[in-house]
PDB file of N, CA and C in Angstrom:
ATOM      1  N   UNK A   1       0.559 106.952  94.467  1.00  0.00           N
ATOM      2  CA  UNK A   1       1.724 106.171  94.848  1.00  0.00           C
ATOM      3  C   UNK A   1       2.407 105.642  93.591  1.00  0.00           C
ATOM      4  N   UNK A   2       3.867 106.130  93.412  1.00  0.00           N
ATOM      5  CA  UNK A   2       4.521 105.042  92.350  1.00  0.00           C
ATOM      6  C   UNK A   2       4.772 104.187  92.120  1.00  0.00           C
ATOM      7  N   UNK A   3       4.965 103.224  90.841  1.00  0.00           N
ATOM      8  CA  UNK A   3       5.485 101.863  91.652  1.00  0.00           C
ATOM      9  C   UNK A   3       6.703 101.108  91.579  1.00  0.00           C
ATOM     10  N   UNK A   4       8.074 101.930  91.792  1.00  0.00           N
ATOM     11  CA  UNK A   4       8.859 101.821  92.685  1.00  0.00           C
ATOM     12  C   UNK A   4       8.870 101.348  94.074  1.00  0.00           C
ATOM     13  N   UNK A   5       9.516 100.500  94.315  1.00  0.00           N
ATOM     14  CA  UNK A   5       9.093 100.050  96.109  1.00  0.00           C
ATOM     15  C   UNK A   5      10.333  99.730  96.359  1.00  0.00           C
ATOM     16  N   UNK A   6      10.652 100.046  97.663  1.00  0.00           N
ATOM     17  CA  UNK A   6      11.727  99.876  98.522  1.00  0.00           C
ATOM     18  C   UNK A   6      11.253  99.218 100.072  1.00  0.00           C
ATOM     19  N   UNK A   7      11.188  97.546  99.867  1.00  0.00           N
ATOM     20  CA  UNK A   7      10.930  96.691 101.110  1.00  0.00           C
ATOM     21  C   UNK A   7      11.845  96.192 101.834  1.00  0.00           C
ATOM     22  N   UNK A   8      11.917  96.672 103.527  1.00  0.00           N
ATOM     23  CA  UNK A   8      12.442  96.061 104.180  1.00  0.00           C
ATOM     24  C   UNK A   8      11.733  95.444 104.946  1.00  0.00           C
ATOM     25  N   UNK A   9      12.502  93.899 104.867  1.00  0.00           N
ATOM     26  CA  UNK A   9      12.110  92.470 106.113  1.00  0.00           C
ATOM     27  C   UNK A   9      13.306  92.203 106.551  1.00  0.00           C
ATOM     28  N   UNK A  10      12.867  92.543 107.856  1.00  0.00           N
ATOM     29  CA  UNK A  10      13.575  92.288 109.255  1.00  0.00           C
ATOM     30  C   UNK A  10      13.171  91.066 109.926  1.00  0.00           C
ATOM     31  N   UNK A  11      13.872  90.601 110.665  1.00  0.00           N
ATOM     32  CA  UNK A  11      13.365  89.325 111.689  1.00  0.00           C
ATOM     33  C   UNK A  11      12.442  90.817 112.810  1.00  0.00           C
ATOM     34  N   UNK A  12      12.112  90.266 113.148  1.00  0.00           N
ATOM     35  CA  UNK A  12      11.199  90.812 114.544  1.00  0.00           C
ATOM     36  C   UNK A  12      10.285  89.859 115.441  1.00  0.00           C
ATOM     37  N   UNK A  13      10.807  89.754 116.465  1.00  0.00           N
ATOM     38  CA  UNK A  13      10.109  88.901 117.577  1.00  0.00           C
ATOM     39  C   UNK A  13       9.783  89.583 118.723  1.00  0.00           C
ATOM     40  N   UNK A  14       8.562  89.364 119.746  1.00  0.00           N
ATOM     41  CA  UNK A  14       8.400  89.727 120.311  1.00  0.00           C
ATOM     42  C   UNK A  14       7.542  90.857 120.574  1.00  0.00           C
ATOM     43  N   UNK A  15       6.933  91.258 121.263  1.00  0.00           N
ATOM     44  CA  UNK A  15       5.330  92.245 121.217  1.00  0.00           C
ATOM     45  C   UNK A  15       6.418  93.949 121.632  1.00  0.00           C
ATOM     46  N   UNK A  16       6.977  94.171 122.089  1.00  0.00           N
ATOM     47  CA  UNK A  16       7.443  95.932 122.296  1.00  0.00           C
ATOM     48  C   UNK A  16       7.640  96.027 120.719  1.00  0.00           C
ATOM     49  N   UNK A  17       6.234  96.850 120.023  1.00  0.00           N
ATOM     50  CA  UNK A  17       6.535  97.610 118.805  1.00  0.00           C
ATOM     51  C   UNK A  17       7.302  98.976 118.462  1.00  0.00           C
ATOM     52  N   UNK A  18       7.806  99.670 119.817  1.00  0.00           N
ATOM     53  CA  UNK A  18       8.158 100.726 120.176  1.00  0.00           C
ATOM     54  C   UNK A  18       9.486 100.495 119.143  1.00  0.00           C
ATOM     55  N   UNK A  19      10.203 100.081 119.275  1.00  0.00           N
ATOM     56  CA  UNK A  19      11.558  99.815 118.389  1.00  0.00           C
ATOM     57  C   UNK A  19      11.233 100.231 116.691  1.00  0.00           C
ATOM     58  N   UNK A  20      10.176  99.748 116.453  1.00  0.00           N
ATOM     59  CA  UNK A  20      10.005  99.610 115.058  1.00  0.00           C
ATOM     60  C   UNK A  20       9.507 100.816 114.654  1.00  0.00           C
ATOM     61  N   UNK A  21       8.747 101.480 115.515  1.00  0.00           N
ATOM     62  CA  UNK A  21       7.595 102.315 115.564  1.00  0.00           C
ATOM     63  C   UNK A  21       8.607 103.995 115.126  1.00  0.00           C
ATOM     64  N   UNK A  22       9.666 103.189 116.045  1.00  0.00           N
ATOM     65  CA  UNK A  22      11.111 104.710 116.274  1.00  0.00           C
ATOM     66  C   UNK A  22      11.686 104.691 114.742  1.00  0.00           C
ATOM     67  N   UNK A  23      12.071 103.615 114.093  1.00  0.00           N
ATOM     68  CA  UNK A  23      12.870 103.306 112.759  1.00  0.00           C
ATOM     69  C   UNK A  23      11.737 103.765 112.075  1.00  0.00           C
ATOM     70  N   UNK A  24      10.561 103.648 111.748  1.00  0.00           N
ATOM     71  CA  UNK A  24       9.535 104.546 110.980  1.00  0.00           C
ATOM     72  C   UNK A  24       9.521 105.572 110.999  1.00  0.00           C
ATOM     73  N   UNK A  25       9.100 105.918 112.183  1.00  0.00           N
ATOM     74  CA  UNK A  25       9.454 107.759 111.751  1.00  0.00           C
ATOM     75  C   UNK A  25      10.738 108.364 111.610  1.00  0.00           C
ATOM     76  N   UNK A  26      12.076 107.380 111.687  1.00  0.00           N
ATOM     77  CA  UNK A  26      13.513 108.144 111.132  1.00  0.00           C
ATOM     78  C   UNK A  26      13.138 107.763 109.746  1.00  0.00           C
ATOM     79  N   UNK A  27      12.654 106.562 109.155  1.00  0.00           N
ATOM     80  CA  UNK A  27      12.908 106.754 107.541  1.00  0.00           C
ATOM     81  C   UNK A  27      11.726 107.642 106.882  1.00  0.00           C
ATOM     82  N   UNK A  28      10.459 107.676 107.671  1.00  0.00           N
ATOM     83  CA  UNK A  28       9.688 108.953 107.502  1.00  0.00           C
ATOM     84  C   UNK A  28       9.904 110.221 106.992  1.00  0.00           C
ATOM     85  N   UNK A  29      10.643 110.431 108.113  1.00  0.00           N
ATOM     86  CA  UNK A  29      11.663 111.650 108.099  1.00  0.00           C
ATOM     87  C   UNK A  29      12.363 112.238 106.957  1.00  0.00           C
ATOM     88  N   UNK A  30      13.120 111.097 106.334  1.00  0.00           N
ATOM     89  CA  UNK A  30      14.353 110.907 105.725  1.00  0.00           C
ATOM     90  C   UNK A  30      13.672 111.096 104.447  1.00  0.00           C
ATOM     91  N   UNK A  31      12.400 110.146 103.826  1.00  0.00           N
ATOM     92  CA  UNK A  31      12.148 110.359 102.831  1.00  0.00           C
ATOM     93  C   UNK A  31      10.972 111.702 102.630  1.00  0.00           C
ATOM     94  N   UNK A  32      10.619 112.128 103.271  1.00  0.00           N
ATOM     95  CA  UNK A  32       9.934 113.442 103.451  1.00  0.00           C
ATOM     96  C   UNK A  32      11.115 114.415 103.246  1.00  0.00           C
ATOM     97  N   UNK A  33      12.760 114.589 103.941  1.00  0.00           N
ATOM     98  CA  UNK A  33      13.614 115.708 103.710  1.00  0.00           C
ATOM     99  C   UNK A  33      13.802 115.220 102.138  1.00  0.00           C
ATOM    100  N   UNK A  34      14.213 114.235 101.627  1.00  0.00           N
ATOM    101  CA  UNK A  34      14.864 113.926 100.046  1.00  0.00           C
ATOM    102  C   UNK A  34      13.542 114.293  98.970  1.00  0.00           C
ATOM    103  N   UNK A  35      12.019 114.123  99.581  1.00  0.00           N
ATOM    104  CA  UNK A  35      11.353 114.133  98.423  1.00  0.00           C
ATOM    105  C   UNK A  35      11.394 113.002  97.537  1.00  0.00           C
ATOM    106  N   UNK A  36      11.831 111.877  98.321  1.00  0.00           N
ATOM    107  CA  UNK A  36      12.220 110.510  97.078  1.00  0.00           C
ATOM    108  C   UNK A  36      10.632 109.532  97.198  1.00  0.00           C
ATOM    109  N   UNK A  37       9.552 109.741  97.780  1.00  0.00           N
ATOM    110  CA  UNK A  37       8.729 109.067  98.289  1.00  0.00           C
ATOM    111  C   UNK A  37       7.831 109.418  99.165  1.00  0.00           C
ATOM    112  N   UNK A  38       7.231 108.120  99.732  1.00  0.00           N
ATOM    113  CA  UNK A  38       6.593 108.224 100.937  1.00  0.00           C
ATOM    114  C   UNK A  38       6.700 106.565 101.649  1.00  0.00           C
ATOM    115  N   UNK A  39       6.798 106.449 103.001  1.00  0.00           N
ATOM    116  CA  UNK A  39       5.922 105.636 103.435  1.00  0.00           C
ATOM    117  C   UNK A  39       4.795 104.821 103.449  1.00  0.00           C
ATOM    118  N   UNK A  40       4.584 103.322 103.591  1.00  0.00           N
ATOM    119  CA  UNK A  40       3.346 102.907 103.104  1.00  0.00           C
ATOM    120  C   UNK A  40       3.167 102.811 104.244  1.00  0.00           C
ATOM    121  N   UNK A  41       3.915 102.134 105.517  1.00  0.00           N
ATOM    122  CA  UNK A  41       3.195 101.186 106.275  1.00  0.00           C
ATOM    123  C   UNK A  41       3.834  99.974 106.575  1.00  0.00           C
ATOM    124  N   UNK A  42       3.713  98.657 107.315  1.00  0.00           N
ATOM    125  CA  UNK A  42       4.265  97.875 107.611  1.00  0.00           C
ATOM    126  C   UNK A  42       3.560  96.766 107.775  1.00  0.00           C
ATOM    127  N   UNK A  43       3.998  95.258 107.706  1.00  0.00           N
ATOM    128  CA  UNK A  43       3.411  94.045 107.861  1.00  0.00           C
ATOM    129  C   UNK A  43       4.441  93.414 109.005  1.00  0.00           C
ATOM    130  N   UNK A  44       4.114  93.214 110.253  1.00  0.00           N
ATOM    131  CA  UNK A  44       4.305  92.558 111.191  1.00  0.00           C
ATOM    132  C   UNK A  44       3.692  91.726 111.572  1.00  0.00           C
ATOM    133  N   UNK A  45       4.401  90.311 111.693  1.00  0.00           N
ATOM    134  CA  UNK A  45       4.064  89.203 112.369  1.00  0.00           C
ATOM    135  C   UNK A  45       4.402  87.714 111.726  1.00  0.00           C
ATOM    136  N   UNK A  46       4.562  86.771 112.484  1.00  0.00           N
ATOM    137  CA  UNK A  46       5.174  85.370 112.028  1.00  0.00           C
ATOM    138  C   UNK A  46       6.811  85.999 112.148  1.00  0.00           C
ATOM    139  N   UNK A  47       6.998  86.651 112.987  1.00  0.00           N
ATOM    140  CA  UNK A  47       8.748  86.328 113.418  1.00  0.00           C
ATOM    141  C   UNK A  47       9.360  87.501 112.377  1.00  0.00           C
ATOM    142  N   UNK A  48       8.515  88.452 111.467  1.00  0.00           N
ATOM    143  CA  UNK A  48       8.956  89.420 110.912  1.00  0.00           C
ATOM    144  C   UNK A  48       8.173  90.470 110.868  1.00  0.00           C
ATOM    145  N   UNK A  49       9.099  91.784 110.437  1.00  0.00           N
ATOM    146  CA  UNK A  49       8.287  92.722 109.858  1.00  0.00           C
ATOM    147  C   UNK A  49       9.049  93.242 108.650  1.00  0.00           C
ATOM    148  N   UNK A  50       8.033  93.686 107.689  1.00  0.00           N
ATOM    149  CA  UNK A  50       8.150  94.636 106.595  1.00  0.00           C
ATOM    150  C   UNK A  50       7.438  95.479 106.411  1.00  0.00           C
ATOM    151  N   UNK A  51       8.544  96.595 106.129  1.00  0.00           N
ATOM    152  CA  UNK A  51       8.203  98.307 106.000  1.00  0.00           C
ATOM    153  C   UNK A  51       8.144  98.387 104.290  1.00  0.00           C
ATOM    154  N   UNK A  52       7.082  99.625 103.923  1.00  0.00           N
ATOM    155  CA  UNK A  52       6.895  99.289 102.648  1.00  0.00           C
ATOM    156  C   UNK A  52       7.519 101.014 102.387  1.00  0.00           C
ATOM    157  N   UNK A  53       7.971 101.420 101.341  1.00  0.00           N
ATOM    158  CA  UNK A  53       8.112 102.852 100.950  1.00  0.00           C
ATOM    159  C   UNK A  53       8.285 102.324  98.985  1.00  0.00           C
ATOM    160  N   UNK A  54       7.493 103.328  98.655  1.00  0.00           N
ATOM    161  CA  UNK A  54       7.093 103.962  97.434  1.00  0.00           C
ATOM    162  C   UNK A  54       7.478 105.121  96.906  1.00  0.00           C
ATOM    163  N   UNK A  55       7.895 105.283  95.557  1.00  0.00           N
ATOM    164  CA  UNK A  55       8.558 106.507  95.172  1.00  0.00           C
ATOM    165  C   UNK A  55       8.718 106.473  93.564  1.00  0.00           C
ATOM    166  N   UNK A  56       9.201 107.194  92.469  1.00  0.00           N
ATOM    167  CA  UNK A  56       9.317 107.424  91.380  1.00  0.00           C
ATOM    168  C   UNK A  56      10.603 106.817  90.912  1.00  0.00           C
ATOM    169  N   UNK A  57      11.997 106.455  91.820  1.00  0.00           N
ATOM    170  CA  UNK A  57      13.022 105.776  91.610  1.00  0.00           C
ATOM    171  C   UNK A  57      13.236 105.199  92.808  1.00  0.00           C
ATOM    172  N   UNK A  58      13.584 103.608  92.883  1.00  0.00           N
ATOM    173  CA  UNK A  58      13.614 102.979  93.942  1.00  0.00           C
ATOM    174  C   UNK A  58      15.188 103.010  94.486  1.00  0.00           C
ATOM    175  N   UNK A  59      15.830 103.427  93.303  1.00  0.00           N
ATOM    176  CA  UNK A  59      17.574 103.879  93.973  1.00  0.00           C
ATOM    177  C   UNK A  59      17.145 104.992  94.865  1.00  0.00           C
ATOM    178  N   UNK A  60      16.998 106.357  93.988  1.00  0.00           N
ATOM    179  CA  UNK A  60      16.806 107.372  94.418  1.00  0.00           C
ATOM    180  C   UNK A  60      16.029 107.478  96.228  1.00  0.00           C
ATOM    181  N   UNK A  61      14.832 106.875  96.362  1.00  0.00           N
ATOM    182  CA  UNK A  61      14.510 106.400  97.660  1.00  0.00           C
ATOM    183  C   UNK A  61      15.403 105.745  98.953  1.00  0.00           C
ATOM    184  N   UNK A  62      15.968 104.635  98.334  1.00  0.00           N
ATOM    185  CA  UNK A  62      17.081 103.779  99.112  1.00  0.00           C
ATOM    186  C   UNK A  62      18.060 104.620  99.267  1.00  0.00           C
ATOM    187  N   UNK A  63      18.605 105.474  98.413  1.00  0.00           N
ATOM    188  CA  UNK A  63      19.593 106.180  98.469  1.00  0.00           C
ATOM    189  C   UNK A  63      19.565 107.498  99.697  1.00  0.00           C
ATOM    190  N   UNK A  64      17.960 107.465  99.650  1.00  0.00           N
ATOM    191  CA  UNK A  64      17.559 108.479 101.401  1.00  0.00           C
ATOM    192  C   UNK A  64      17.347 108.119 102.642  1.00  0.00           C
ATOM    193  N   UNK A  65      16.917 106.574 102.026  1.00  0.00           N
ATOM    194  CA  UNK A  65      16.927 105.715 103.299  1.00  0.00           C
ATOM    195  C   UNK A  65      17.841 105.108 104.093  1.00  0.00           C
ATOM    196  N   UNK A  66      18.989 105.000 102.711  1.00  0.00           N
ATOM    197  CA  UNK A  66      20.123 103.983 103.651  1.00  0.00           C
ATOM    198  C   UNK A  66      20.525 104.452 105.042  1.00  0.00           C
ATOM    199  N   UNK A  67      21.043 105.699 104.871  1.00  0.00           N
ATOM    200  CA  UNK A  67      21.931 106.172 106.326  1.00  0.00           C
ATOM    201  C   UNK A  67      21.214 105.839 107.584  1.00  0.00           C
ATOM    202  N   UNK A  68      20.134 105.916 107.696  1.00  0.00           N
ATOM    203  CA  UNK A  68      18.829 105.127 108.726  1.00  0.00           C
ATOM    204  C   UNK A  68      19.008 104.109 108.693  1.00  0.00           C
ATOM    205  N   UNK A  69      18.572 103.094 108.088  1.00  0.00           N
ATOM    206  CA  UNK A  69      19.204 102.392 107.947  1.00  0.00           C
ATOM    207  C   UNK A  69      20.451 101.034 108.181  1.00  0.00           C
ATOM    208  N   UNK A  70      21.313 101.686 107.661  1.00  0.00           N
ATOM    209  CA  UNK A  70      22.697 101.523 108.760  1.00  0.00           C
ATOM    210  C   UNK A  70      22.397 101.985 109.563  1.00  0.00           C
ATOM    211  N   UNK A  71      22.261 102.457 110.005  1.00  0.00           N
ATOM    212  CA  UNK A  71      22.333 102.816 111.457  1.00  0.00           C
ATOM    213  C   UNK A  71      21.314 102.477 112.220  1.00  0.00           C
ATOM    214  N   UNK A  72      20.360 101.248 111.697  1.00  0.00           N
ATOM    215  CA  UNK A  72      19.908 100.576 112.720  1.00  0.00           C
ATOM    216  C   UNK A  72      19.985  99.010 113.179  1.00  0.00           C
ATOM    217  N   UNK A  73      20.372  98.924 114.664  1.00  0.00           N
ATOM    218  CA  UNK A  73      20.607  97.636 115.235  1.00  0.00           C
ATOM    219  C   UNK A  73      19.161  96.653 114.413  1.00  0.00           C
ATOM    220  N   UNK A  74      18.225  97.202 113.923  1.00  0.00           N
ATOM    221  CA  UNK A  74      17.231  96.030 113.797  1.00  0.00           C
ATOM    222  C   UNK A  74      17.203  95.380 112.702  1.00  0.00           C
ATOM    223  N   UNK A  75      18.701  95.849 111.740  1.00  0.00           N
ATOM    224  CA  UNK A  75      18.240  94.980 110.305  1.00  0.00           C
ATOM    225  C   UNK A  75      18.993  93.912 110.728  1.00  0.00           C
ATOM    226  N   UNK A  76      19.943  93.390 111.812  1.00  0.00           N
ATOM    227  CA  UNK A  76      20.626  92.752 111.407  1.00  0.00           C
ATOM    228  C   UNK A  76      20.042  91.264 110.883  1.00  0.00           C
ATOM    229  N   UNK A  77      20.578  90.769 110.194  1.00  0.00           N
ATOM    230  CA  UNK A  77      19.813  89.788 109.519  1.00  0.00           C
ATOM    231  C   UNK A  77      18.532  89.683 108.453  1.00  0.00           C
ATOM    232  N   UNK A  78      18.487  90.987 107.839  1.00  0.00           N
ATOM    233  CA  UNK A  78      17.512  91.564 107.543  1.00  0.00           C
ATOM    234  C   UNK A  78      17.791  91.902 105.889  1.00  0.00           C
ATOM    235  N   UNK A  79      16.749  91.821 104.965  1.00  0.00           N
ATOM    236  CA  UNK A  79      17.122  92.141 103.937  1.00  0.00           C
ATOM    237  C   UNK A  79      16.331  93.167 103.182  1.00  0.00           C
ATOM    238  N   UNK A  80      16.687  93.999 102.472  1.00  0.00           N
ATOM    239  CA  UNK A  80      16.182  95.409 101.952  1.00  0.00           C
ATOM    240  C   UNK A  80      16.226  95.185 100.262  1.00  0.00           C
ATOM    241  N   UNK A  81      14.957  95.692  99.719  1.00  0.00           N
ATOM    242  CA  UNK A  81      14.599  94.583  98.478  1.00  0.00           C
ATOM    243  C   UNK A  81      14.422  96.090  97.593  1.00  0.00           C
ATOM    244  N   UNK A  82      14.771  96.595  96.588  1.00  0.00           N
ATOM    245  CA  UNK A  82      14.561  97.404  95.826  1.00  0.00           C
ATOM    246  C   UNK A  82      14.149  96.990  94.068  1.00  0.00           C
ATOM    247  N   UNK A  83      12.816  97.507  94.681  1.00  0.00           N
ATOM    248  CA  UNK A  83      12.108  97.126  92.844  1.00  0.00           C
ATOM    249  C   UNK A  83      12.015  98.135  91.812  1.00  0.00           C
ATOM    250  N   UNK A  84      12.392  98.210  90.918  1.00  0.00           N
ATOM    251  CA  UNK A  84      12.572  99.335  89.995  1.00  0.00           C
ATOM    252  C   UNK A  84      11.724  99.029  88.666  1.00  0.00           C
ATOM    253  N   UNK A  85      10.679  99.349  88.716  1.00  0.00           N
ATOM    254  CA  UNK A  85       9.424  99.172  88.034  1.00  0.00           C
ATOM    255  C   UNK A  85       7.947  98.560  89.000  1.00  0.00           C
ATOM    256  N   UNK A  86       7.154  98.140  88.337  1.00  0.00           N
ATOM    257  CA  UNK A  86       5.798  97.781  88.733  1.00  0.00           C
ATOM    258  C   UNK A  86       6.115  96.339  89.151  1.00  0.00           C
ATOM    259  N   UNK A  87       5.050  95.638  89.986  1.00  0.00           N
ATOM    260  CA  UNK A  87       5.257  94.621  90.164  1.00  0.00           C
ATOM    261  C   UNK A  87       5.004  93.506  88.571  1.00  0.00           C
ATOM    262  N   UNK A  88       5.994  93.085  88.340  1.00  0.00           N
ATOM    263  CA  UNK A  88       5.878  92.338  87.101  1.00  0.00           C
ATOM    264  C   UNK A  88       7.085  91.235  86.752  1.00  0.00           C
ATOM    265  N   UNK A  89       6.469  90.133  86.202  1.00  0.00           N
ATOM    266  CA  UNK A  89       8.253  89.629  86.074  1.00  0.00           C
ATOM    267  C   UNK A  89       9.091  90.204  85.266  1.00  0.00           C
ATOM    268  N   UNK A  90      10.369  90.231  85.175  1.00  0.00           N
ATOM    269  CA  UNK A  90      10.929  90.987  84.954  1.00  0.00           C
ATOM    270  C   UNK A  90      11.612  92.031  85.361  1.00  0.00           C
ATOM    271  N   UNK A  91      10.957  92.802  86.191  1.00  0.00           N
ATOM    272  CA  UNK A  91      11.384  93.885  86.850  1.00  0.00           C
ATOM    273  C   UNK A  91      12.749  93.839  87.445  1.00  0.00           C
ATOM    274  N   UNK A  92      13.406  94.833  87.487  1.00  0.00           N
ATOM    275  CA  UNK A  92      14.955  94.553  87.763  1.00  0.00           C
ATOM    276  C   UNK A  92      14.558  94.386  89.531  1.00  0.00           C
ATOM    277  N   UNK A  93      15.213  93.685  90.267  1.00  0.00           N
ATOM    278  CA  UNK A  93      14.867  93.717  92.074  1.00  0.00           C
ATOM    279  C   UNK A  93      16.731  93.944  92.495  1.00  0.00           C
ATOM    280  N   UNK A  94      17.322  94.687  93.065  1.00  0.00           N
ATOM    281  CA  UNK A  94      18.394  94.526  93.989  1.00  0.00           C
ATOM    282  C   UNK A  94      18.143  94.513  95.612  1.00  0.00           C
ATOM    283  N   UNK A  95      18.451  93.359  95.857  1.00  0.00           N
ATOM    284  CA  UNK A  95      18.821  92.606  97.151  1.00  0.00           C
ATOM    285  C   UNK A  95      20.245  93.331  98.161  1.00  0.00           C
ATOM    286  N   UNK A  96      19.987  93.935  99.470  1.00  0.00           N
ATOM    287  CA  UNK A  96      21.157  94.333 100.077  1.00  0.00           C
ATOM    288  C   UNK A  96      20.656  93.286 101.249  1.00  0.00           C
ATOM    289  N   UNK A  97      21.997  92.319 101.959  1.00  0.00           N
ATOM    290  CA  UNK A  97      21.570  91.372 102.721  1.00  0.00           C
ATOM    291  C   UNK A  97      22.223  92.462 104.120  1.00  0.00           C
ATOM    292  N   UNK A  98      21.805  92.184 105.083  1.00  0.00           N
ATOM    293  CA  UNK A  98      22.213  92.962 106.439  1.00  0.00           C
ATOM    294  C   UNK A  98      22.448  91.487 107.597  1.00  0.00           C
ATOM    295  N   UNK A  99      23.812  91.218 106.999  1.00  0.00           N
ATOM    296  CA  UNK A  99      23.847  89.549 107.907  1.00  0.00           C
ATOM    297  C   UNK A  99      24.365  89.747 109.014  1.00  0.00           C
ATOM    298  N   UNK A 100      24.914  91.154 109.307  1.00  0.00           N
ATOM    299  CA  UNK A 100      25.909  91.590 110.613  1.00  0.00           C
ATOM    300  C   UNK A 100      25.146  92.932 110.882  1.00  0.00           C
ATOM    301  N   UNK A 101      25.629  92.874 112.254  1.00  0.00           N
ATOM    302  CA  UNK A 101      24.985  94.359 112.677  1.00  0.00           C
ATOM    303  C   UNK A 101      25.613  96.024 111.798  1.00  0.00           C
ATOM    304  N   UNK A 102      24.551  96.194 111.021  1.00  0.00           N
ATOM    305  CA  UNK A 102      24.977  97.544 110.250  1.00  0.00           C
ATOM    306  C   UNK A 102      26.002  98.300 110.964  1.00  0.00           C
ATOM    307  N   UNK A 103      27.020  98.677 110.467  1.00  0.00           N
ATOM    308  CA  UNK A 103      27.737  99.947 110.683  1.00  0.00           C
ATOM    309  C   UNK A 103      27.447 101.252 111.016  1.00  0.00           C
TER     310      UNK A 103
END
């Protein structure tokens, strides 16, 4: 795994994981056709979830993920965190906020 990371936290309430479960395997998908990554996995619970994806450039990743993405009703309010290096201070992080329902 590289350590590039591309985290999204969503609000999420409520027990039907089916919603979330569907947006995983589209960005699955997405980063399996680009080759930008993989999938880690997800942390749900306390009123959120976060999806983890890993890759060699964290643009390059986001850049396969977005169109999914947008195009889902569940970020709204949701923010998508791109780290471009290892976890360390320093590391450059860009923040995309999703305060309205994606386009």
């Amino acid at each position: 795994m590289s350590q590039h990371c591309v985290k999204v936290v969503l609000p999420f309430l409520g027990s039907d994981l089916s919603p979330l479960f569907r947006l995983e395997e589209q960005l699955m998908e997405a980063i399996k056709k680009s080759g930008a990554g993989e999938f880690d996995g997800n942390d749900v619970g306390q009123g959120q979830a976060v999806l983890y994806m890993y890759g060699p450039d964290a643009d390059a990743l986001y850049e396969a993920v977005a169109p999914v993405l947008h195009g889902s009703g569940l970020l709204k309010g949701g923010t998508v965190i791109r780290r471009c290096g290892p976890p360390a201070e320093g590391t450059r992080e860009v923040r995309t906020e999703f305060t309205e329902r994606p386009v």
